[in-house]
Protein backbone atom coordinates (compact mmCIF):
# COMPACT_ATOMS: atom_id res chain seq x y z
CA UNK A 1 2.86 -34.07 6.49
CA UNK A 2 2.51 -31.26 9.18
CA UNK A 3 -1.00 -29.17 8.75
CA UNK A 4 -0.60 -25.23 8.69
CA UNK A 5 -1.54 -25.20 12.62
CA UNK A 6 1.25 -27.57 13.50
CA UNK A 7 3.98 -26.14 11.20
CA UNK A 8 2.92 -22.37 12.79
CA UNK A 9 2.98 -23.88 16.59
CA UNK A 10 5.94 -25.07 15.76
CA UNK A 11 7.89 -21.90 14.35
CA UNK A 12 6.38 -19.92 16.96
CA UNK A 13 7.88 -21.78 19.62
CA UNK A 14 11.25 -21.63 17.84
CA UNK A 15 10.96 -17.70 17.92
CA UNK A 16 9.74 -17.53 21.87
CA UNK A 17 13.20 -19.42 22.10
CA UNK A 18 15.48 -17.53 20.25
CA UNK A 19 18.37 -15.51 21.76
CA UNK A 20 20.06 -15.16 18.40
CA UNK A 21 20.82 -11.25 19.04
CA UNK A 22 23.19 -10.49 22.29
CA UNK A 23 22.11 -7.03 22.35
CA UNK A 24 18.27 -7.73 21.70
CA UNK A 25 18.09 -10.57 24.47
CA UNK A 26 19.95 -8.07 27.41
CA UNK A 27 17.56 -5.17 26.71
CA UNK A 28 14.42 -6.94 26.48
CA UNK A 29 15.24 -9.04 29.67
CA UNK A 30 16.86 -5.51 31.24
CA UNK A 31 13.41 -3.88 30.78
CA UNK A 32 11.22 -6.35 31.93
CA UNK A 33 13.07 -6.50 35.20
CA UNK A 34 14.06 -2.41 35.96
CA UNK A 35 9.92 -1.23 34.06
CA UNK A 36 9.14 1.88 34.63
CA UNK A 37 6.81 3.26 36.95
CA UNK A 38 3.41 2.82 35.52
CA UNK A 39 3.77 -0.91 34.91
CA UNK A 40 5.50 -1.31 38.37
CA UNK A 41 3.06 -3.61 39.47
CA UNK A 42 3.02 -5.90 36.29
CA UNK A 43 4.58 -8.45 35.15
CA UNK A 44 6.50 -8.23 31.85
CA UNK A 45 6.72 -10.92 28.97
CA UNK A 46 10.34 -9.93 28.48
CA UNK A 47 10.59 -12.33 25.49
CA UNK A 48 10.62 -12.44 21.72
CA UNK A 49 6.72 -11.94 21.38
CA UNK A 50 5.50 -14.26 18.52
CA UNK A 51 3.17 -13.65 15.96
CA UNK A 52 -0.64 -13.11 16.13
CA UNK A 53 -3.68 -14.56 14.41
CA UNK A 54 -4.30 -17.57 11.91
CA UNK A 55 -1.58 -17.89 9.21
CA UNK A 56 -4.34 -18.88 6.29
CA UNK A 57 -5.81 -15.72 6.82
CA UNK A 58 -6.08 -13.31 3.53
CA UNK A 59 -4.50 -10.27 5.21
CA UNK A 60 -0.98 -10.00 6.85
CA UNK A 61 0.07 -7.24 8.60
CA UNK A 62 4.05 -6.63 9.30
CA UNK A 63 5.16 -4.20 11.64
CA UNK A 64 8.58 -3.23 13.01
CA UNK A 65 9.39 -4.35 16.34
CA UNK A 66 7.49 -4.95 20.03
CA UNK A 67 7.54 -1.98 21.99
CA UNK A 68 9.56 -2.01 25.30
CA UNK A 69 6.03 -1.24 27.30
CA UNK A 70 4.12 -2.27 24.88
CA UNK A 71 4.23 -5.86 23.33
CA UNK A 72 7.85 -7.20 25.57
CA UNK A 73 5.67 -6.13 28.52
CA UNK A 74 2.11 -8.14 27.21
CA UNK A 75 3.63 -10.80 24.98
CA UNK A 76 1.62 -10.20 22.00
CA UNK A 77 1.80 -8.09 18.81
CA UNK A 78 0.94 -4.24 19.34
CA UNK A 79 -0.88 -4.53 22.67
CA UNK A 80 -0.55 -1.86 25.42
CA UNK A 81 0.78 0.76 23.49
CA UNK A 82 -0.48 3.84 21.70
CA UNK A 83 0.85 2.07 18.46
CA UNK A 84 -1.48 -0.92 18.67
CA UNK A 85 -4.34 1.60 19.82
CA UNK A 86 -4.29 3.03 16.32
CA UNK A 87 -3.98 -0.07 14.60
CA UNK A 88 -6.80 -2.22 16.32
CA UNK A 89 -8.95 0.57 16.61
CA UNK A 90 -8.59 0.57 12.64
CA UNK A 91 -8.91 -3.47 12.25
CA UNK A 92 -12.20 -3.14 14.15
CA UNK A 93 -13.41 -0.70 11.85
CA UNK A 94 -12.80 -2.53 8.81
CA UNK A 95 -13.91 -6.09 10.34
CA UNK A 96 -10.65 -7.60 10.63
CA UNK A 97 -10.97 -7.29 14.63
CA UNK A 98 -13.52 -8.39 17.20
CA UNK A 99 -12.79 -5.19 19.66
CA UNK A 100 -11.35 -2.22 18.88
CA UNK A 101 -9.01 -2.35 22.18
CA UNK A 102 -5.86 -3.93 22.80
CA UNK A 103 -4.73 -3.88 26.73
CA UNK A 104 -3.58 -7.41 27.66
CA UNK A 105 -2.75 -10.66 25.87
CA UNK A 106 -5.66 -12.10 27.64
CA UNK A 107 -8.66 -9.46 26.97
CA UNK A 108 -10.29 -11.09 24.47
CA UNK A 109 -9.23 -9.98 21.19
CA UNK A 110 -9.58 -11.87 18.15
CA UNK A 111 -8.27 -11.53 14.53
CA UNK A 112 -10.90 -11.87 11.55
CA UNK A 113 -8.78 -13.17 8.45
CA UNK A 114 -5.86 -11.66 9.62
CA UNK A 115 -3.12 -12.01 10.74
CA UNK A 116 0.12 -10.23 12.21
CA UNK A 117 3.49 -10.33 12.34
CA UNK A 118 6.92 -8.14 12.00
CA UNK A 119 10.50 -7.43 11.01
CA UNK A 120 11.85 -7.65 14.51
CA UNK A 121 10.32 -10.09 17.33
CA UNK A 122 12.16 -8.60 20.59
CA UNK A 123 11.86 -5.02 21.64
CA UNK A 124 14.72 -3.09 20.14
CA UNK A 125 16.56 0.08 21.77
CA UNK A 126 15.17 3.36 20.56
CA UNK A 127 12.93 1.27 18.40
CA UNK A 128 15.76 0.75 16.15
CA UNK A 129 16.62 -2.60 15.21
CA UNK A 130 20.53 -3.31 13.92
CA UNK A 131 20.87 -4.80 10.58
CA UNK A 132 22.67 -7.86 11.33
CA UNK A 133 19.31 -8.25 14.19
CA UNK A 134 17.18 -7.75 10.35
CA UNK A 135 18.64 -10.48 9.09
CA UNK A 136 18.93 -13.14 12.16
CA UNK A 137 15.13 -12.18 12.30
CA UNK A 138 13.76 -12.44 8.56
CA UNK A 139 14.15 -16.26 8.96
CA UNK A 140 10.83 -16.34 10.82
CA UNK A 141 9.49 -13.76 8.27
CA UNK A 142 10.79 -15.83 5.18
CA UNK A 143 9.43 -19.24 6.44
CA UNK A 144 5.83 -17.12 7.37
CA UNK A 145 5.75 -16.06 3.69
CA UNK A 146 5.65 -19.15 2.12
CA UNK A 147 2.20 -19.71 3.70
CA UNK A 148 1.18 -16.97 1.80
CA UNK A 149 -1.54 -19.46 -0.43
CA UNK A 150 -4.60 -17.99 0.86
CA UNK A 151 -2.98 -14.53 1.64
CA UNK A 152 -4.32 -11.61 -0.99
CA UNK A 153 -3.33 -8.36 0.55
CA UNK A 154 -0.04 -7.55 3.04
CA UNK A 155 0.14 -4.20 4.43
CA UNK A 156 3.63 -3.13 5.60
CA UNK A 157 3.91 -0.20 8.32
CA UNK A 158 7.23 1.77 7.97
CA UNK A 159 10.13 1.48 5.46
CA UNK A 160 11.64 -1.05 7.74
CA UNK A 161 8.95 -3.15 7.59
CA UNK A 162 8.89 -3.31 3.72
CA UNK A 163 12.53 -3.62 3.10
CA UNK A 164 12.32 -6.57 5.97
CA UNK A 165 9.57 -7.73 3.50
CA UNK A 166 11.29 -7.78 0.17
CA UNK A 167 14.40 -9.22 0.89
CA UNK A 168 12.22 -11.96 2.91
CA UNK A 169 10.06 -12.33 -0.30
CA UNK A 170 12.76 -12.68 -2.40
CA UNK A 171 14.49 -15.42 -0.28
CA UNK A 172 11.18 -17.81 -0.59
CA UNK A 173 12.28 -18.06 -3.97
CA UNK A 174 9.24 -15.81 -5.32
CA UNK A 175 8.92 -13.82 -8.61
CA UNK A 176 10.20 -10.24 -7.81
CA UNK A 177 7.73 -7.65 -8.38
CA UNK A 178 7.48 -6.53 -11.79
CA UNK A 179 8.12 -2.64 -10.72
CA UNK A 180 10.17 -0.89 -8.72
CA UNK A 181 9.19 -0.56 -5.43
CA UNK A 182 10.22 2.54 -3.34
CA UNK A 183 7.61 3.34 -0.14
CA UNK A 184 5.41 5.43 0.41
CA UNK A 185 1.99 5.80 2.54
CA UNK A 186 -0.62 4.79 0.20
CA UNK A 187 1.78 2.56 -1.90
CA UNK A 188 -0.28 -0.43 -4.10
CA UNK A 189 1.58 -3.09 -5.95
CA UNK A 190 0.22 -5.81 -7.76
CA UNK A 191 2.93 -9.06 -6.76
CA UNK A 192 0.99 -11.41 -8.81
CA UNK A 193 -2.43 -11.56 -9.78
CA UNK A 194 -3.91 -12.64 -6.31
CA UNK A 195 -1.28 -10.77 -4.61
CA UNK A 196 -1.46 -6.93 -3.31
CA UNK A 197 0.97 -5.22 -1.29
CA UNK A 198 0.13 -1.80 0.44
CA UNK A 199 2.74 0.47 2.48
CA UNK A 200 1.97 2.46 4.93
CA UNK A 201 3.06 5.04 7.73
CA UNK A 202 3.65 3.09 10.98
CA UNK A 203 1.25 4.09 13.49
CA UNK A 204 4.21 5.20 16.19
CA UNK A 205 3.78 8.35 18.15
CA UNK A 206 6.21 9.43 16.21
CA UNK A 207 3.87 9.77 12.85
CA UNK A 208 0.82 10.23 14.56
CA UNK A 209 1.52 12.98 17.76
CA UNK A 210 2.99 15.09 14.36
CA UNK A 211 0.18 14.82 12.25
CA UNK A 212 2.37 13.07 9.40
CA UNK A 213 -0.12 9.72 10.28
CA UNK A 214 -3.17 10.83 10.97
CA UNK A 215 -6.42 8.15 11.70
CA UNK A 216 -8.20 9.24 8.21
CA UNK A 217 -5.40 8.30 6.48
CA UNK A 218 -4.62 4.95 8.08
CA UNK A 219 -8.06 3.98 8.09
CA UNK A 220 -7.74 4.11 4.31
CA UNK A 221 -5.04 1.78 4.50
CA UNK A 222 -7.30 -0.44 5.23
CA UNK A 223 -10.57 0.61 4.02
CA UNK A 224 -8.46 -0.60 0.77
CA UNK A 225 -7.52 -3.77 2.20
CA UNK A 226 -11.04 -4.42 2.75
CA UNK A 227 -12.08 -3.51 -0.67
CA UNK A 228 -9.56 -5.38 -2.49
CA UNK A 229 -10.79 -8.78 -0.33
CA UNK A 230 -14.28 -8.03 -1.18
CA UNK A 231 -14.04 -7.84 -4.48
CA UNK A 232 -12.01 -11.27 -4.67
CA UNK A 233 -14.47 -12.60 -2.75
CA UNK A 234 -16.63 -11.50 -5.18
CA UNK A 235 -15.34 -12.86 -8.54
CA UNK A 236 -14.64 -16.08 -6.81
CA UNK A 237 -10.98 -16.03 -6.18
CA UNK A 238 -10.62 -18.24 -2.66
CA UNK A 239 -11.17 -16.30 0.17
CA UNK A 240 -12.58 -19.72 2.27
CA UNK A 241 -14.30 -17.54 5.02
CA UNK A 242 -15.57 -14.53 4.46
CA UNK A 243 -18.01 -15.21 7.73
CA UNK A 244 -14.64 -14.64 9.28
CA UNK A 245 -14.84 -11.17 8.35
């Protein structure tokens, strides 16, 4: 029987191969080649960009897509981009990050009990994936969910990102939730009783250049994830690391 580790190698190297969406493959490839002039010098990933941490950790994090500068130019989950600024700055508050900067896939970084993935592995146009690319994706989503033993919070950023979620959670066969959810930043549901999902605003330029996201309000996203894995920890409900924290 294949350990976590194995089983994640594995499905990670099945994403870097995929070229299940025609449109997906010719922009990301198409971008890494023509870049734009800032990155003119570097070298782009150009590739689906698989997922990030350890996959027993308690909190997952799924986001929408790589950005075209941002994670299909450094091959790894919100790094070089304003987006990931926001979100590791916020992870390193909160102890789920060793640095609070994300420039390269090489700079060090480290996930605490966390771990990250998203709805859409290759960089989309406009950021906006197609639903048929939703679907050929989720299958790497579905089979990341059922490792979801040890998992006790998952924070979704953006509406995509929790739809993605749902119909990903439903397809591993889980209980639905017992209420209706409909997102919102700030969103808690219970999805059992070791279980809590959290929504969020995604921290695009978008959200956060308008003021509609702004850092007080994402750090409670997970100044709340925190909590809730302390106080497991604290009646004694399996988080196996909290040094990891």
């Amino acid at each position: 029987m294949k350990s976590l580790l194995e089983m994640l190698t594995s499905l990670q190297q099945e994403i870097l191969q995929c070229r299940l969406c025609p449109r997906l493959v010719e922009w990301r490839e198409r971008v890494a080649r023509e870049k734009v002039l800032r990155f003119r010098d570097q070298e782009y990933w150009g590739r689906p960009v698989p997922s990030f941490g350890k996959a027993d950790a308690s909190l997952l994090i799924i986001g929408l897509a790589p950005a075209a500068h941002g994670g299909n130019r450094t091959g790894r989950m919100f790094t070089g981009d304003r987006s990931g600024d926001w979100l590791y700055e916020a992870l390193y508050r909160f102890g789920f990050a060793n640095q609070p900067l994300s420039l390269h896939r090489n700079d060090g970084l480290e996930l605490l009990n966390c771990f990250i993935t998203a709805a859409v592995r290759c960089a989309p146009p406009d950021n906006k994936p197609l639903p048929p690319e939703l679907d050929n994706c989720r299958r790497y989503l579905r089979q990341e969910l059922k490792w979801t033993e040890q998992k006790r919070v998952i924070v979704v950023l953006g509406q995509i990102a929790l739809n993605a979620f749902l119909k990903a959670w439903r397809e591993t066969g889980a209980s639905p939730p017992g209420e209706l959810i409909k997102f919102c930043h700030g969103g808690e549901w219970e999805l059992s009783s070791r279980l809590t999902l959290i929504s969020s605003y995604h921290p695009s330029q978008q959200n956060t250049q308008t003021g509609r996201l702004t850092r007080p309000m994402f750090h409670d996203i997970f100044k709340r994830a925190r909590d809730l894995l302390d106080r497991n920890q604290d009646s004694g409900s399996g988080i196996l690391n909290p040094a990891e924290r």
